[in-house]
Protein backbone atom coordinates (compact mmCIF):
# COMPACT_ATOMS: atom_id res chain seq x y z
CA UNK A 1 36.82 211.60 111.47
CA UNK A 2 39.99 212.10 113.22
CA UNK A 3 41.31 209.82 116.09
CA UNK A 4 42.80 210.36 119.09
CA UNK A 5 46.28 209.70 120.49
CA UNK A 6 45.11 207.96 123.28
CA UNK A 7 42.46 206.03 120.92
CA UNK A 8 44.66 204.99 118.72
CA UNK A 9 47.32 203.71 120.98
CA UNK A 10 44.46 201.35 123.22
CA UNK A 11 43.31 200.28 119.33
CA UNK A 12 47.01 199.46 118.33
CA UNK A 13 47.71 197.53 121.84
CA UNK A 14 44.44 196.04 121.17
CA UNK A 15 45.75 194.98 117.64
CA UNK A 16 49.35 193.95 119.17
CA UNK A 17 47.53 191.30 121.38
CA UNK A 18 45.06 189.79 119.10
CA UNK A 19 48.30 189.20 117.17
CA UNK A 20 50.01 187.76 119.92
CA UNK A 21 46.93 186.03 120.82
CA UNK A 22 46.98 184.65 117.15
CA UNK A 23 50.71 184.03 117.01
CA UNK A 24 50.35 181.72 119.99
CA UNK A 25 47.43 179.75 118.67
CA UNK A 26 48.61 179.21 115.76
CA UNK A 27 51.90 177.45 117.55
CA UNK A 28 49.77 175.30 119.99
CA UNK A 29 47.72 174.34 116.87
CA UNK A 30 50.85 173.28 115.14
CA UNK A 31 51.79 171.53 118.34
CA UNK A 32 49.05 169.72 118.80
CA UNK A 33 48.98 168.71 114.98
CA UNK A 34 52.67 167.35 115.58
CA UNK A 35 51.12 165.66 119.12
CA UNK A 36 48.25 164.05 116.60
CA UNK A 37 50.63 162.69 113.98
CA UNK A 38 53.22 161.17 116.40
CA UNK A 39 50.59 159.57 118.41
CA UNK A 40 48.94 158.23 115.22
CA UNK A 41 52.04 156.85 113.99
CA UNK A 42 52.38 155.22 117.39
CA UNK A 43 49.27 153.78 117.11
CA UNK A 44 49.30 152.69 113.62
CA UNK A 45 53.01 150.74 114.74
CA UNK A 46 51.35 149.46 117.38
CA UNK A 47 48.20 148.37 115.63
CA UNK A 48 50.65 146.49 112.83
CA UNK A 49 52.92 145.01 115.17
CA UNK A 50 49.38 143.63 117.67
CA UNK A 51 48.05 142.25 114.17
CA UNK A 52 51.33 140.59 113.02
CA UNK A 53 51.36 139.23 116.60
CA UNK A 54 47.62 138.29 116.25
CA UNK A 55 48.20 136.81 113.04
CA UNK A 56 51.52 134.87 114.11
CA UNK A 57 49.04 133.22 117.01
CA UNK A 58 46.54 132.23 114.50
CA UNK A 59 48.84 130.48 112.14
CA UNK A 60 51.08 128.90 114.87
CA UNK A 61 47.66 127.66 116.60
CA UNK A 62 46.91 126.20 112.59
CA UNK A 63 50.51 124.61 112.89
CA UNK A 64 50.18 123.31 116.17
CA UNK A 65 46.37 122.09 115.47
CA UNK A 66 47.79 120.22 111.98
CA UNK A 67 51.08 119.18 114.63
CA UNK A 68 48.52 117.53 116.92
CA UNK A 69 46.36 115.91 114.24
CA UNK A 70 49.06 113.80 112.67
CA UNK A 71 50.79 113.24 115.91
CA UNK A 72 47.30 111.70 116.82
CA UNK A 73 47.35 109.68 113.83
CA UNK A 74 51.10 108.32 114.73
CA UNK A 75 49.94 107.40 118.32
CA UNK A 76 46.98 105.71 116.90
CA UNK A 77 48.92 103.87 114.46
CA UNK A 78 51.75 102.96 117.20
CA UNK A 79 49.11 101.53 119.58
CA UNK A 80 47.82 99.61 116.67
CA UNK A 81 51.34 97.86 115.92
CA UNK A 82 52.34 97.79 119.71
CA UNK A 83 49.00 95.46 120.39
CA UNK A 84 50.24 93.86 116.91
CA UNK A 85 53.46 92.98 118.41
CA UNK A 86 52.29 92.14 122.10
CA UNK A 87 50.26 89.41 120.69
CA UNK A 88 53.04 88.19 118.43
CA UNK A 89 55.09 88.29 121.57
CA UNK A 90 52.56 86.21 123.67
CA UNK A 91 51.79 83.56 121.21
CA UNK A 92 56.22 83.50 120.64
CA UNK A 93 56.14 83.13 124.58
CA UNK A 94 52.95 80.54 124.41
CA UNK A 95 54.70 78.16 121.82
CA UNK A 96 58.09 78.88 123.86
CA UNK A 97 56.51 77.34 126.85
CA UNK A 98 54.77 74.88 125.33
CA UNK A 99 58.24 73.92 123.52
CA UNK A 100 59.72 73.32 126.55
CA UNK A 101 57.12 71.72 128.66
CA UNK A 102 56.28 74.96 131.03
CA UNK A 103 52.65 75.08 130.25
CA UNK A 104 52.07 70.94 132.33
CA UNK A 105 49.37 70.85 134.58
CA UNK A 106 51.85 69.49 136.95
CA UNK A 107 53.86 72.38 137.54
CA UNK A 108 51.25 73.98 138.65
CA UNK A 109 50.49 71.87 141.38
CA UNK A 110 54.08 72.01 142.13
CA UNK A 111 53.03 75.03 144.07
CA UNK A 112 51.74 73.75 146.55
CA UNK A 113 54.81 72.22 148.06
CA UNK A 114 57.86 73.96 146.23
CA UNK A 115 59.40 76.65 149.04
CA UNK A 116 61.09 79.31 146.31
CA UNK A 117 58.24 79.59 143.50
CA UNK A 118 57.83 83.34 143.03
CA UNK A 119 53.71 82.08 141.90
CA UNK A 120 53.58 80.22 145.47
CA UNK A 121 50.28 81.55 146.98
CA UNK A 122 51.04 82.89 150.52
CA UNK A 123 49.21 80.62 153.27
């Protein structure tokens, strides 16, 4: 069956823009594949670097948690020898006074009349 002119120029302008049409699809799927892989590289950096991050919190929280448990342990050990040595230092300062004669009942009631004791009770 023969075609016409006119036929077959609307069927090859027909077949010039379906291959344009093609042509251009084909790009915006390529660009949009290029579009997919950067952003999932992005993503996938960004995901690494948020779990290194995550993972550097975690283990400095460990450190700091182990930090805080022995320092614990050093203040509770400190207190221990600083009440050690506070009652080494007030039975020193008891025998000290006792030694030389601070500890009389009489000085006490020196108190009463002595103008510059720094124990004077105000009247």
């Amino acid at each position: 069956m023969p075609v016409s002119r006119r036929k077959y120029n609307e069927l090859a302008a027909d077949y010039e823009r379906v291959l344009e049409q093609r042509d251009n699809a084909r790009r915006q799927a390529r660009t949009h594949l290029t579009t997919t892989r950067t952003a999932a590289g992005q993503y996938t950096t960004a995901d690494a670097a948020l779990e290194r991050t995550r993972l550097a919190r975690i283990r400095d929280a460990v450190r700091y948690g182990a930090r805080i448990d022995r320092l614990a342990r050093v203040v509770a050990r400190l207190r221990v020898e600083v009440a050690a040595e506070s009652r080494r230092a007030d039975r020193l300062q008891a025998a000290y006074d006792h030694a030389v004669g601070l500890d009389a009942p009489s000085l006490d009631l020196g108190a009463q009349w002595q103008q510059r004791r720094t124990d004077k009770e105000a009247v």
